[in-house]
Protein backbone atom coordinates (compact mmCIF):
# COMPACT_ATOMS: atom_id res chain seq x y z
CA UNK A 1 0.00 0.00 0.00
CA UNK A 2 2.86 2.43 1.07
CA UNK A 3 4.20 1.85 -2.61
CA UNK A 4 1.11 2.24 -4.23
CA UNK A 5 0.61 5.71 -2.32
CA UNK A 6 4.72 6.57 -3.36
CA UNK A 7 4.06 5.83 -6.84
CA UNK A 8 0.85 8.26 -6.76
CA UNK A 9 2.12 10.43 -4.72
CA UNK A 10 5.42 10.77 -6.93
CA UNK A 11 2.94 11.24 -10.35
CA UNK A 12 1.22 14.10 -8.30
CA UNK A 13 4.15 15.68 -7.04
CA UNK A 14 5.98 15.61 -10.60
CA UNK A 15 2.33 17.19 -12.18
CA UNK A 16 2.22 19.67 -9.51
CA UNK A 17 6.30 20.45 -10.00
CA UNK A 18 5.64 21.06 -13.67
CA UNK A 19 2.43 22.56 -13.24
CA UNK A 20 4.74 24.96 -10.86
CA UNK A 21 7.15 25.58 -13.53
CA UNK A 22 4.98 26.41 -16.22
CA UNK A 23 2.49 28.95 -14.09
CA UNK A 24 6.29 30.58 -12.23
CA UNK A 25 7.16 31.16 -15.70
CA UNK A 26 4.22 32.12 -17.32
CA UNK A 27 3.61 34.27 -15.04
CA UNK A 28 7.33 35.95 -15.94
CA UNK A 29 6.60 36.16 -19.41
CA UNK A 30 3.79 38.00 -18.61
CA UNK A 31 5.38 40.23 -16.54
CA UNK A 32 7.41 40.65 -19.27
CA UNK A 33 4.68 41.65 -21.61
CA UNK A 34 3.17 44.19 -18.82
CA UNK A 35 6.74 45.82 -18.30
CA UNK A 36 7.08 46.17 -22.00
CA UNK A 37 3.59 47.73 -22.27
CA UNK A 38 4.43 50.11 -19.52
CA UNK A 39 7.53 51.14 -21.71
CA UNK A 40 5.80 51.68 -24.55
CA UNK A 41 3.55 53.94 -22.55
CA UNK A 42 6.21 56.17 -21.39
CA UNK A 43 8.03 56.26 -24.78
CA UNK A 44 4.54 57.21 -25.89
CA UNK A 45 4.20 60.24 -23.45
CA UNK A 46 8.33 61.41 -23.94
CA UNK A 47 7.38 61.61 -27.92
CA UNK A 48 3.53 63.06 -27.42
CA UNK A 49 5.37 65.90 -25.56
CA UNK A 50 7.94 65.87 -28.08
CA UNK A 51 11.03 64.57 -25.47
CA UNK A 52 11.98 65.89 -22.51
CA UNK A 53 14.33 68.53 -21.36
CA UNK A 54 16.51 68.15 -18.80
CA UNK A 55 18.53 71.18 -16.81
CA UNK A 56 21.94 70.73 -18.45
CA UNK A 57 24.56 69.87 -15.52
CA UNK A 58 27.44 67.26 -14.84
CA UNK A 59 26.54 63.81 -15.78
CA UNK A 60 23.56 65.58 -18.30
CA UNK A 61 25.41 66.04 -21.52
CA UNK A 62 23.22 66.86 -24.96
CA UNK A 63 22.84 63.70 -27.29
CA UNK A 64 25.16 63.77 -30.30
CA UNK A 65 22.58 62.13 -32.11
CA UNK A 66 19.75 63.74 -32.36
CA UNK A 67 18.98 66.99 -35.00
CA UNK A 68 18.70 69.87 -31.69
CA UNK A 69 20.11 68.08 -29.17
CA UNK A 70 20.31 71.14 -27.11
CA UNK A 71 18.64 74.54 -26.22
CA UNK A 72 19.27 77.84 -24.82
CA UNK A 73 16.24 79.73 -22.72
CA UNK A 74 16.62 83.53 -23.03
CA UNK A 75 17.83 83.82 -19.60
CA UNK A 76 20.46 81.98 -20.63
CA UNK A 77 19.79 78.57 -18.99
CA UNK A 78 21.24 75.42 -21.55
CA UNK A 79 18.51 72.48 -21.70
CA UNK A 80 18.68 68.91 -22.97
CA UNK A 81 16.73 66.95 -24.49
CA UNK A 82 15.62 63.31 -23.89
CA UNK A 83 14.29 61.62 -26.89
CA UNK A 84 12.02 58.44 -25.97
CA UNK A 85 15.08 56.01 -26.43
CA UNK A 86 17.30 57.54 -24.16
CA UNK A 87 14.81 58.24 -21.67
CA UNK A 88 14.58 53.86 -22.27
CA UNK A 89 17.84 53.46 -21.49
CA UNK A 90 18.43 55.47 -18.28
CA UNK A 91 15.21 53.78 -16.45
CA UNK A 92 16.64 50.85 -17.63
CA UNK A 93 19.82 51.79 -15.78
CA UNK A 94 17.84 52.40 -12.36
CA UNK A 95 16.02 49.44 -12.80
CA UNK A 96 19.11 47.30 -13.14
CA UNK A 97 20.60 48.85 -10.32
CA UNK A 98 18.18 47.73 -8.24
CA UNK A 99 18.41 44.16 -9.54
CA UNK A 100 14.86 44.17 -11.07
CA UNK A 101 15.36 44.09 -15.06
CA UNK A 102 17.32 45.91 -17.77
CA UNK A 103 15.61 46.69 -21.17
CA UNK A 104 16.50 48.54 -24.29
CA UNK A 105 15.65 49.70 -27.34
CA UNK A 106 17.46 47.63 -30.28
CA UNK A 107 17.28 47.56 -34.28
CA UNK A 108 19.03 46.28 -37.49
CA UNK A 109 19.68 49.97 -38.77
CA UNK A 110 21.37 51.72 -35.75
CA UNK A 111 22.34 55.37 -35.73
CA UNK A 112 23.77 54.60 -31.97
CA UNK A 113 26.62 51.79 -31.85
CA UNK A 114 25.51 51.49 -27.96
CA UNK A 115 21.72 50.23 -29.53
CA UNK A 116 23.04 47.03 -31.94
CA UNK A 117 21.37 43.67 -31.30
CA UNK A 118 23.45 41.06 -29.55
CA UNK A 119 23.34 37.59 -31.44
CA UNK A 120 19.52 36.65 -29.93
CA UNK A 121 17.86 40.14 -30.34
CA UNK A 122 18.93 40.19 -33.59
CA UNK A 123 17.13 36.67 -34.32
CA UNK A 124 14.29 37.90 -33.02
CA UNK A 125 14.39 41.10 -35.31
CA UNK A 126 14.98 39.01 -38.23
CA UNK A 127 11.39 36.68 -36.62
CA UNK A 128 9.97 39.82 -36.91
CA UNK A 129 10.30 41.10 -40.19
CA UNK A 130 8.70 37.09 -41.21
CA UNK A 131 5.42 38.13 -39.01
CA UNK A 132 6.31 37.14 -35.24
CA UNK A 133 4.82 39.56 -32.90
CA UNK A 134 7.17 38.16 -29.90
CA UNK A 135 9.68 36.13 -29.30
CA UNK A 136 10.90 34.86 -25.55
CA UNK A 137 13.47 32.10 -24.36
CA UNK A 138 14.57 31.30 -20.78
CA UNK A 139 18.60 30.82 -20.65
CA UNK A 140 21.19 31.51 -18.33
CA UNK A 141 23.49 34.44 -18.02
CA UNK A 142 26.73 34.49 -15.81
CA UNK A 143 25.48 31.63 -13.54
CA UNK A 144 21.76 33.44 -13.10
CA UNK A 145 18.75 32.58 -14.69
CA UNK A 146 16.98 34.58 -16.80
CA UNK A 147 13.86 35.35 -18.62
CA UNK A 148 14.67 37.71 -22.25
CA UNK A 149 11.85 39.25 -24.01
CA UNK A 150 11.72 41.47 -27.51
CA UNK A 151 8.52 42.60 -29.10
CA UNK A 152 8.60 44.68 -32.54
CA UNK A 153 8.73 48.94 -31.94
CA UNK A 154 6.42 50.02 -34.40
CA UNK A 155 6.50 53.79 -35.65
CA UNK A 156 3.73 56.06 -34.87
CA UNK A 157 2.33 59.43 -35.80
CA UNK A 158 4.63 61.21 -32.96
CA UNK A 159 8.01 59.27 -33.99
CA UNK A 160 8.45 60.69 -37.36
CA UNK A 161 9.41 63.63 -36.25
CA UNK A 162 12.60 62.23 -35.35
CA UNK A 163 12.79 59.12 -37.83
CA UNK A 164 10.97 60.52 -40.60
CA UNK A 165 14.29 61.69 -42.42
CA UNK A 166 15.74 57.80 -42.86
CA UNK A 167 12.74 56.76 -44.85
CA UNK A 168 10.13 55.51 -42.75
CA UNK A 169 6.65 55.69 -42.12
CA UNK A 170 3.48 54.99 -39.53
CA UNK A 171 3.63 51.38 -39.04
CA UNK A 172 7.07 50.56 -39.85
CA UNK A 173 8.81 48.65 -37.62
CA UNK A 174 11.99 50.12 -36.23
CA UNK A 175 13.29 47.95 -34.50
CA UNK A 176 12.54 46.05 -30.99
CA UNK A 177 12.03 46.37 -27.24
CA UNK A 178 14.49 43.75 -25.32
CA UNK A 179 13.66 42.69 -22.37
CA UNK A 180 15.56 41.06 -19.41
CA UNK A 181 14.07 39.26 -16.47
CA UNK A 182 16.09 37.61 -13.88
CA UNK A 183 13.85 34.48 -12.26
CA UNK A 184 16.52 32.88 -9.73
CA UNK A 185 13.33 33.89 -7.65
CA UNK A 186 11.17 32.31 -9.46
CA UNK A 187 13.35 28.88 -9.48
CA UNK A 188 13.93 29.32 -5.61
CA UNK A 189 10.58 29.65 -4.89
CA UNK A 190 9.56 26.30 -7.30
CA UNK A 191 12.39 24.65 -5.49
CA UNK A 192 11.38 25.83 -2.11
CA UNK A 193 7.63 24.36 -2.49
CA UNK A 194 8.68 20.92 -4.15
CA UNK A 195 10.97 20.06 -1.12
CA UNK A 196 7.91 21.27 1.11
CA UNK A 197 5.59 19.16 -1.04
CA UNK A 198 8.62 16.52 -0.67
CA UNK A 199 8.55 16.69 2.87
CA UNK A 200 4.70 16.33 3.47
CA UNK A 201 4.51 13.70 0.75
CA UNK A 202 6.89 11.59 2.81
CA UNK A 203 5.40 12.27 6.24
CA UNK A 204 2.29 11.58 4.73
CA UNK A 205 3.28 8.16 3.10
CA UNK A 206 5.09 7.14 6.88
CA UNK A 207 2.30 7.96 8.65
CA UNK A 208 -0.20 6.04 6.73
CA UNK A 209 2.07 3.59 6.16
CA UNK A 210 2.66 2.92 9.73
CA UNK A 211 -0.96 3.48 10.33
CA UNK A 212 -2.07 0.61 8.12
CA UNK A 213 0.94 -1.66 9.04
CA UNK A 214 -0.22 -1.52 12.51
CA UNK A 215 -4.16 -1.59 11.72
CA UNK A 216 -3.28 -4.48 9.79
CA UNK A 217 -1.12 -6.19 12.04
CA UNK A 218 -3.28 -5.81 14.99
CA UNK A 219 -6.75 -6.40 13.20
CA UNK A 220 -5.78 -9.34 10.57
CA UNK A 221 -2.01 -10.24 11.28
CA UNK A 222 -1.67 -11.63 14.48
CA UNK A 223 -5.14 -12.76 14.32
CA UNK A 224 -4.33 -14.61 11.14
CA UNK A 225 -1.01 -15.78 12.87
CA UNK A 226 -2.63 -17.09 16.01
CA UNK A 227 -5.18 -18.60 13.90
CA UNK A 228 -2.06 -20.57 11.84
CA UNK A 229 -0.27 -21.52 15.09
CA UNK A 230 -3.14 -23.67 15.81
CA UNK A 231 -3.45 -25.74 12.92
CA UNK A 232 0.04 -26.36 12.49
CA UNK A 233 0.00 -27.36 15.71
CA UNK A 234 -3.24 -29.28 14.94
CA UNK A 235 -4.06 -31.95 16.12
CA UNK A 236 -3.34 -31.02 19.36
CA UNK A 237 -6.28 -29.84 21.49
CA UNK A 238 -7.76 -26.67 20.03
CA UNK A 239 -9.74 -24.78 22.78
CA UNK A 240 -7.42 -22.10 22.89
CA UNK A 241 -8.92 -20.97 19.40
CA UNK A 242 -11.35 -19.26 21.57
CA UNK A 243 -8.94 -17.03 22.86
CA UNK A 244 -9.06 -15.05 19.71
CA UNK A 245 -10.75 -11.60 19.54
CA UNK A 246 -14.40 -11.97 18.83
CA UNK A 247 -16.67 -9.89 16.47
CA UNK A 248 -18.58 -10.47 13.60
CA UNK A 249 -15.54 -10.25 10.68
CA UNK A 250 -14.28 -12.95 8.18
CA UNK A 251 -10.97 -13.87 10.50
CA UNK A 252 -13.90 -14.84 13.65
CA UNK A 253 -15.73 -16.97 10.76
CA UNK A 254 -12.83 -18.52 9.52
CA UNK A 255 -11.69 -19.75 13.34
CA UNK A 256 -15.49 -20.78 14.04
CA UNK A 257 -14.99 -22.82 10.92
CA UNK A 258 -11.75 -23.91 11.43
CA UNK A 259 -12.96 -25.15 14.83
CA UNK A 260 -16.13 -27.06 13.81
CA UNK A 261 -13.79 -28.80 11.11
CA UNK A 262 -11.10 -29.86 13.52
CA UNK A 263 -15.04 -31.42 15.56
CA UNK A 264 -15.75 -33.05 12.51
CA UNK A 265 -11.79 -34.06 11.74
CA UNK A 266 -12.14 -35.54 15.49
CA UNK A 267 -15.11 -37.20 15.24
CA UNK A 268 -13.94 -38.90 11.56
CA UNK A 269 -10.76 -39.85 13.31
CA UNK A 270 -12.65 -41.55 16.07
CA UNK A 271 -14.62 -43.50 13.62
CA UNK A 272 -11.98 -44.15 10.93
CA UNK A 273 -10.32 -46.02 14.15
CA UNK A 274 -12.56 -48.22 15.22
CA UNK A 275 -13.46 -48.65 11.57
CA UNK A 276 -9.84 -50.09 10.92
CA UNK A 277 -9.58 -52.09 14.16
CA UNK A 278 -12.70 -53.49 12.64
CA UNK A 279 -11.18 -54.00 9.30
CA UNK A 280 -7.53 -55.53 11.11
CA UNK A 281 -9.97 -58.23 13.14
CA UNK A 282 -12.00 -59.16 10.46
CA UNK A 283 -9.22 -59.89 7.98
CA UNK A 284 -7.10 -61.45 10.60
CA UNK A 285 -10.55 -63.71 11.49
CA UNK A 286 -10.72 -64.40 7.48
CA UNK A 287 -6.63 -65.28 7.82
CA UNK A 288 -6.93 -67.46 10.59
CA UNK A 289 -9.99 -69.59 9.10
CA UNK A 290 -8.44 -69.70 6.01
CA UNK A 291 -5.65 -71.19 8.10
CA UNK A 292 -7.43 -73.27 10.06
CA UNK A 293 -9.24 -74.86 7.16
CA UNK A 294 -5.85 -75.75 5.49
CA UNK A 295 -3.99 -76.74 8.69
CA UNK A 296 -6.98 -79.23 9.87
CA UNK A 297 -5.60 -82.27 7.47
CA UNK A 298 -2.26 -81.49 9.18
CA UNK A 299 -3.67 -82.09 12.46
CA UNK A 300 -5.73 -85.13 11.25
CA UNK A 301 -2.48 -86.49 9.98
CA UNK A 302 -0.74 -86.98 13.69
CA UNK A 303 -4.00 -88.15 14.55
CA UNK A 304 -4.61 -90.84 12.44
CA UNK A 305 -1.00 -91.78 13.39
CA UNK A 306 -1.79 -91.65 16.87
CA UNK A 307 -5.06 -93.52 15.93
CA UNK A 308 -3.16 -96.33 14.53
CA UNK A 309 -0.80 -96.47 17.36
CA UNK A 310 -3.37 -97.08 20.15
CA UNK A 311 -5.36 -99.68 18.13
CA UNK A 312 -2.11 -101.43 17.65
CA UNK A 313 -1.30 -101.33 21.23
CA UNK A 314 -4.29 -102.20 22.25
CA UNK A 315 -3.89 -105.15 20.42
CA UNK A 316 -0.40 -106.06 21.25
CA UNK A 317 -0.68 -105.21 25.07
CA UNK A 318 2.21 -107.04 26.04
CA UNK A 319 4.28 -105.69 23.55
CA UNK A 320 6.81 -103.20 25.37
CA UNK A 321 9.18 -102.45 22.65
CA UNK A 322 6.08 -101.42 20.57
CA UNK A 323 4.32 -99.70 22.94
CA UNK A 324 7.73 -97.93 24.16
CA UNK A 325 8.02 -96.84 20.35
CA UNK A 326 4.73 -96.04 19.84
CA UNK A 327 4.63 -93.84 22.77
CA UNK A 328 7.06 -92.00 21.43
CA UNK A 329 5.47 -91.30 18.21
CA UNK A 330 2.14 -90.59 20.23
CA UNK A 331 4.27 -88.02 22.31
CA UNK A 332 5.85 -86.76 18.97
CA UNK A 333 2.75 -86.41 17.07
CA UNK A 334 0.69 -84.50 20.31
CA UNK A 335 3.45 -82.02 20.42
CA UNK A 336 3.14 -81.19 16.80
CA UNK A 337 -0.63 -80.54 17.24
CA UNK A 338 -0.12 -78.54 20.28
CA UNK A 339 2.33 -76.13 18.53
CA UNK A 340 0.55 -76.20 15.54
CA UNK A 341 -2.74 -75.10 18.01
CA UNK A 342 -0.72 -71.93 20.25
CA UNK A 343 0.33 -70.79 16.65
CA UNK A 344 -3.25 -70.50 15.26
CA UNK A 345 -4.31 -69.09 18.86
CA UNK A 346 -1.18 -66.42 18.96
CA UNK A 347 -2.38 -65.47 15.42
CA UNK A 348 -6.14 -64.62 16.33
CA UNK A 349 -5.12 -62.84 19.64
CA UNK A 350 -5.99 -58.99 18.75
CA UNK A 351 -3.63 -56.77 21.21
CA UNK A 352 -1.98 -53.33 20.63
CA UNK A 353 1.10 -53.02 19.40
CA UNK A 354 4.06 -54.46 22.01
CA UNK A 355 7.29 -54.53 21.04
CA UNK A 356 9.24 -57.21 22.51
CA UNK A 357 13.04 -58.76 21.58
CA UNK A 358 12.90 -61.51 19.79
CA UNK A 359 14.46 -63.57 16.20
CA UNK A 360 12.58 -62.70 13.32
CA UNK A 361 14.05 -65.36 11.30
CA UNK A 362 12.27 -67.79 13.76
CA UNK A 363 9.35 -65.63 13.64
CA UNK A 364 9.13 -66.34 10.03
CA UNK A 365 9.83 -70.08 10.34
CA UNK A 366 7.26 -70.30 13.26
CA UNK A 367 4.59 -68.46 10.52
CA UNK A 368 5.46 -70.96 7.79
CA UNK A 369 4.70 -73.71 10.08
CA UNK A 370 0.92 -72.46 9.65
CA UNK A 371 1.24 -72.27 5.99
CA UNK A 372 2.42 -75.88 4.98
CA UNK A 373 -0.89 -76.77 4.09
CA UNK A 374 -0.61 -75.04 1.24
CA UNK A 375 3.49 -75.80 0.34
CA UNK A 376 2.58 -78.89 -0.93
CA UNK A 377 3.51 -77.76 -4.74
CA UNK A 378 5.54 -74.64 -3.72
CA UNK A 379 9.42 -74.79 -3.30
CA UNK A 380 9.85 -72.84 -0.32
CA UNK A 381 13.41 -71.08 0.05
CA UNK A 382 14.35 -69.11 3.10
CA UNK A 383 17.77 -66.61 2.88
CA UNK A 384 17.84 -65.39 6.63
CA UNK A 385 19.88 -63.26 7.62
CA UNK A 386 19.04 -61.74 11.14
CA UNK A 387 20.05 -64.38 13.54
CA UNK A 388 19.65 -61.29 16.50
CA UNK A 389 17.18 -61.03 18.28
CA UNK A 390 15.34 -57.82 17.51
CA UNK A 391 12.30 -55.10 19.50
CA UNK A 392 9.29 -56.36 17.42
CA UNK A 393 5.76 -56.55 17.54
CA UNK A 394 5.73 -60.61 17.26
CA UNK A 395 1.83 -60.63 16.64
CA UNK A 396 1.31 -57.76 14.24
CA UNK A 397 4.73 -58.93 12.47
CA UNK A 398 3.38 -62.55 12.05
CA UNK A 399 0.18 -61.15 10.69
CA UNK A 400 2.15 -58.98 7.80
CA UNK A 401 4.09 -62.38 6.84
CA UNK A 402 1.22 -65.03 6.82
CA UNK A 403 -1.09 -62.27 4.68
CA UNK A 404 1.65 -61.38 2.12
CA UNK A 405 2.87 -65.27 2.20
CA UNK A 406 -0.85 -66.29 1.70
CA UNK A 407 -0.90 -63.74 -1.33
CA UNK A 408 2.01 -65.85 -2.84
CA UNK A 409 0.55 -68.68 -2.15
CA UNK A 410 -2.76 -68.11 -4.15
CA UNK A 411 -0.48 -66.60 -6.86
CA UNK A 412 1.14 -70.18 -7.82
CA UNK A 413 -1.91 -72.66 -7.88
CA UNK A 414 0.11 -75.02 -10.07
CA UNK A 415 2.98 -74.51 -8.01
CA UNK A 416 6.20 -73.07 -8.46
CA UNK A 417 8.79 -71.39 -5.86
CA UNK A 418 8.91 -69.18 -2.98
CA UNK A 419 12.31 -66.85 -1.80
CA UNK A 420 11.95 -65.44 1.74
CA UNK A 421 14.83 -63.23 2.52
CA UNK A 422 15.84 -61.38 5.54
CA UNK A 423 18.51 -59.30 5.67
CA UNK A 424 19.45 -55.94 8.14
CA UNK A 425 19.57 -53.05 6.01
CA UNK A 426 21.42 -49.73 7.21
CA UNK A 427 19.00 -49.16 10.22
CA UNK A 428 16.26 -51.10 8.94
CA UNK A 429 15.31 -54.87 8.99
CA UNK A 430 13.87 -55.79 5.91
CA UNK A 431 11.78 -58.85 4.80
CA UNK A 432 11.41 -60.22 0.88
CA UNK A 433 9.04 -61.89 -0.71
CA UNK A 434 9.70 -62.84 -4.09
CA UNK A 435 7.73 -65.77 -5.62
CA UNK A 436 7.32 -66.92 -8.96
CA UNK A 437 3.15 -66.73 -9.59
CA UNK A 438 1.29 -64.90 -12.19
CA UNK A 439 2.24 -61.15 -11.01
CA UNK A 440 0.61 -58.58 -11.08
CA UNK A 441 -0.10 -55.82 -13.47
CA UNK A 442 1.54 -52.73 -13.79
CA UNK A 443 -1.77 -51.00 -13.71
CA UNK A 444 -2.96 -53.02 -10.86
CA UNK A 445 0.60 -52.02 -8.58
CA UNK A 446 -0.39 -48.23 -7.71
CA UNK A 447 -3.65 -49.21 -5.95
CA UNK A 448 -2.61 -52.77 -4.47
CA UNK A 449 -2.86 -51.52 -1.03
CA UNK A 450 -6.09 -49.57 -1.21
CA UNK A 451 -8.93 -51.23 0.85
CA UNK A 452 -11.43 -53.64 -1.04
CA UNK A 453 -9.05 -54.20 -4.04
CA UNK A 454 -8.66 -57.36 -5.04
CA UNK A 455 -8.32 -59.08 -8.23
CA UNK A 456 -9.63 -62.47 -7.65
CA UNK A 457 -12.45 -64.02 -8.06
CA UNK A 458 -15.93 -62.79 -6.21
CA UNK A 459 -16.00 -65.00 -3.35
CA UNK A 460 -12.25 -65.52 -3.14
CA UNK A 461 -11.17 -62.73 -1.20
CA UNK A 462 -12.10 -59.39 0.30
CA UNK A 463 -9.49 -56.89 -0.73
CA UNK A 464 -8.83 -56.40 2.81
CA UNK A 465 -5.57 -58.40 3.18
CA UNK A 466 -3.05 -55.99 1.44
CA UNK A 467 -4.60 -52.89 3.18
CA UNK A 468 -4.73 -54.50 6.53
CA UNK A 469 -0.69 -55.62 6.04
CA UNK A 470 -0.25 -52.03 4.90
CA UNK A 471 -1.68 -50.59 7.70
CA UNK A 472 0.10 -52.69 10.45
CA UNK A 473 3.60 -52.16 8.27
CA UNK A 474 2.27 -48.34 9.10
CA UNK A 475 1.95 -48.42 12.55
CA UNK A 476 5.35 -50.09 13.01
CA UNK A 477 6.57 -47.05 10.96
CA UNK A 478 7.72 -48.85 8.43
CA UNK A 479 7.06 -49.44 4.64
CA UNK A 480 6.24 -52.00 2.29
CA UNK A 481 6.48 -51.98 -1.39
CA UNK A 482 5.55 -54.05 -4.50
CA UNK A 483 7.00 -54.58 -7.97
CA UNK A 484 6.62 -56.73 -10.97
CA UNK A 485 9.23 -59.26 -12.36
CA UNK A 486 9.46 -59.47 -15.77
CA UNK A 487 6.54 -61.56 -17.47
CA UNK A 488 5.79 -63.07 -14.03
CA UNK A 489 6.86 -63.34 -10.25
CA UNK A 490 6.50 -60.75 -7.53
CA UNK A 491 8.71 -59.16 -5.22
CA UNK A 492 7.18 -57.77 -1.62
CA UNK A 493 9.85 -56.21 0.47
CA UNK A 494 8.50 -55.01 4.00
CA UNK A 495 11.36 -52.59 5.64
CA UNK A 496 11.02 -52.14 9.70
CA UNK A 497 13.20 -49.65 11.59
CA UNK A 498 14.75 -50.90 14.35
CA UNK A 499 12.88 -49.83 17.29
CA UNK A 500 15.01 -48.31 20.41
CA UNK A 501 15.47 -51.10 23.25
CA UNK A 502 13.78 -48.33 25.81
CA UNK A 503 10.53 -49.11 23.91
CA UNK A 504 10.51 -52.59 24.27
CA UNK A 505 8.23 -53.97 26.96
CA UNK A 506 9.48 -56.01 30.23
């Protein structure tokens, strides 16, 4: 705003500064024009009364030039006379004494060396004789500036008494009335108002300047300001909005806004929570009796075993090496189930995340133990590489690898191979999936992870698994990617950071 106002202010002020100039020295040049009537006046008067004669005394000496340049009264008393130019020329001499103007009579036929035309009069002269009525310039003379006027001397009736003898006659120009004006004054007073006009221009654009700064600041600024604290700082708790200044302008509606969106935000967030829990359960319900449907012939298996072993026993009862080696297979095939049992139960648990230290290479092995079901065609290849023990969330870690190793899974129903590898990368622990299934397409990659996308069959999955392993890889503060392999094959890499020991639970 303060340059907006400079910029007008400095068009005004140059106008105004010009508009100075020209009425300073218009008024000059007609001051010029008044001074040269006034002249022609009392030239007028000298010749009506045909000159004027002076008491001859020192200093008052006859004029060689004229026809009777002197008389005598019969008492004896010698008079000059003044003709109309030299009575020109000595008011000029007063006037320049007093450091008002000089003028004089000029022309292009002198009888008077003193009356020749410097180098400008005689211009104008010449401008005359072509029809000019005037000419005026503004220059500068020995360091002072002045204004220099000529206007044509015409002859009248009373002049030919003295100018009739070199040939000419009413209406002749004679020659011209110069004119010089000194306007230092003139320039000093221009120059004397601008840097006034300078000076309240300036204090003018400071004060409203400063004026509308601090309006602005106080009214919208900090306002604004406080008003941007809180939602960067959002979403922290956001009563102190209504600390700011209340009325009825568009910075109160914007913070009554902004707080009934951060409501709304809160209330979304709430429900987008409980929504996800909702979605994590379900799809780690849909896991587990997916799981348990494929892991059921693998606890029939020890069963039917065991089955076989206590028919056989029952009828060899006095058979001790038999029963001694069955027992041990019983024993064998009971621990199998019960492992195979905690691993579908620590599957379906649903806790928050709890980091504790433990070997995710066993952690992987221990989740492929509830996926053999369906390794019957599938080459399974592990590459570990984190034989430490590691802060982990064990549950929400085992639920990322059984989705994304189901995914594989249901990628290769002919069969074909499986590469697990885990390797410690920088400050990361990262875990790779590669398998060697139909793939996916390029198109399909971007929106993998989105919630409901799947593309199998209706009735084959939900298009929740994906999201839900995205989500948990989230929360761990981690990320997972996907990419294509050439015509077929997938690669899944999962990268953790490893979490500080003071996080990890007793």
């Amino acid at each position: 705003i303060s340059l907006v106002v400079s910029i007008s202010y400095g068009i005004t002020f140059y106008r105004t500064s010009k508009f100075q100039d020209e009425l300073v020295l218009a008024q000059t040049a007609q001051q010029a024009r008044m001074l040269y009537k006034q002249i022609l006046m009392t030239r007028k008067w000298v010749a009506d009364h045909n000159g004027l004669f002076l008491l001859r005394r020192p200093g008052v000496e006859p004029n060689t030039f004229l026809q009777d340049p002197e008389i005598i009264a019969q008492d004896g008393t010698h008079y000059v006379k003044r003709n109309p130019a030299m009575v020109t020329r000595e008011l000029s001499e007063y006037t320049n004494q007093e450091g008002l103007c000089r003028y004089r009579v000029t022309t292009l036929q002198t009888i008077n060396p003193a009356n020749s035309p410097d180098p400008w009069e005689k211009k104008g002269l010449l401008l005359f004789e072509q029809g000019e009525t005037e000419v005026l310039e503004f220059s500068q003379s020995d360091g002072v500036k002045i204004l220099r006027y000529i206007a044509p001397l015409l002859v009248e009736k009373s002049c030919l008494e003295c100018h009739s003898h070199q040939g000419y006659t009413e209406g002749d120009i004679r020659g011209g009335l110069s004119v010089t004006i000194p306007v230092d004054w003139a320039y000093e007073s221009i120059a004397k108002n601008n840097r006034m006009l300078f000076v309240i221009g300036a204090a003018t654009i400071f004060i409203v300047g400063l004026t509308i700064y601090l309006l602005i600041d106080g009214v919208v600024v900090r306002r604004l300001s406080f008003l941007a604290k809180a939602m960067d700082n959002y979403p922290e708790p956001f009563a102190n909005l209504k600390g700011l200044p209340g009325g009825i302008d568009e910075i109160d509606r914007l913070s009554g806004k902004f707080q009934d969106l951060c409501e709304r935000l809160e209330g979304s967030q709430a429900e987008l929570v409980r929504t996800k829990e909702q979605f994590f359960h379900n799809e780690k319900m849909a896991a587990l009796g997916r799981l348990a449907a494929g892991v059921a012939h693998e606890v029939n298996n020890p069963l039917g075993g065991m089955l076989n072993c206590v028919k056989s026993m029952g009828e060899n009862p006095h058979d001790v090496q038999m029963q001694k080696r069955y027992l041990g297979l019983m024993e064998t095939g009971l621990k199998r189930i019960g492992n195979t049992v905690q691993q579908l139960l620590n599957f379906g648990r649903k806790e928050p995340l709890q980091y504790r230290m433990a070997s995710i290479d066993e952690l992987v092995q221990e989740s492929f133990v509830l996926l053999e079901y369906g390794l019957k065609n599938i080459e399974l290849k592990l590459d570990q590489g984190l034989a430490k023990f590691y802060p982990v969330d064990i549950a929400a870690l085992q639920q990322v690898i059984v989705n994304i190793a189901l995914n594989a899974i249901q990628a290769m129903p002919d069969g074909g191979s499986l590469l697990v590898t885990t390797r410690e990368v920088e400050k990361n622990v990262a875990i790779i999936f590669q398998d060697s299934g139909q793939g996916i397409q390029e198109t399909d990659l971007p929106k993998i992870f989105e919630p409901f996308f799947t593309t199998k069959d209706v009735g084959e999955g939900t298009g929740l698994g994906l999201f839900v392993t995205y989500s948990l890889v989230e929360r761990m503060k981690g990320t997972i990617t996907a990419e294509r392999l050439g015509d077929q094959g997938t690669r899944v890499t999962v990268e953790l950071p490893v979490v500080q020991e003071d996080h990890v639970a007793g």
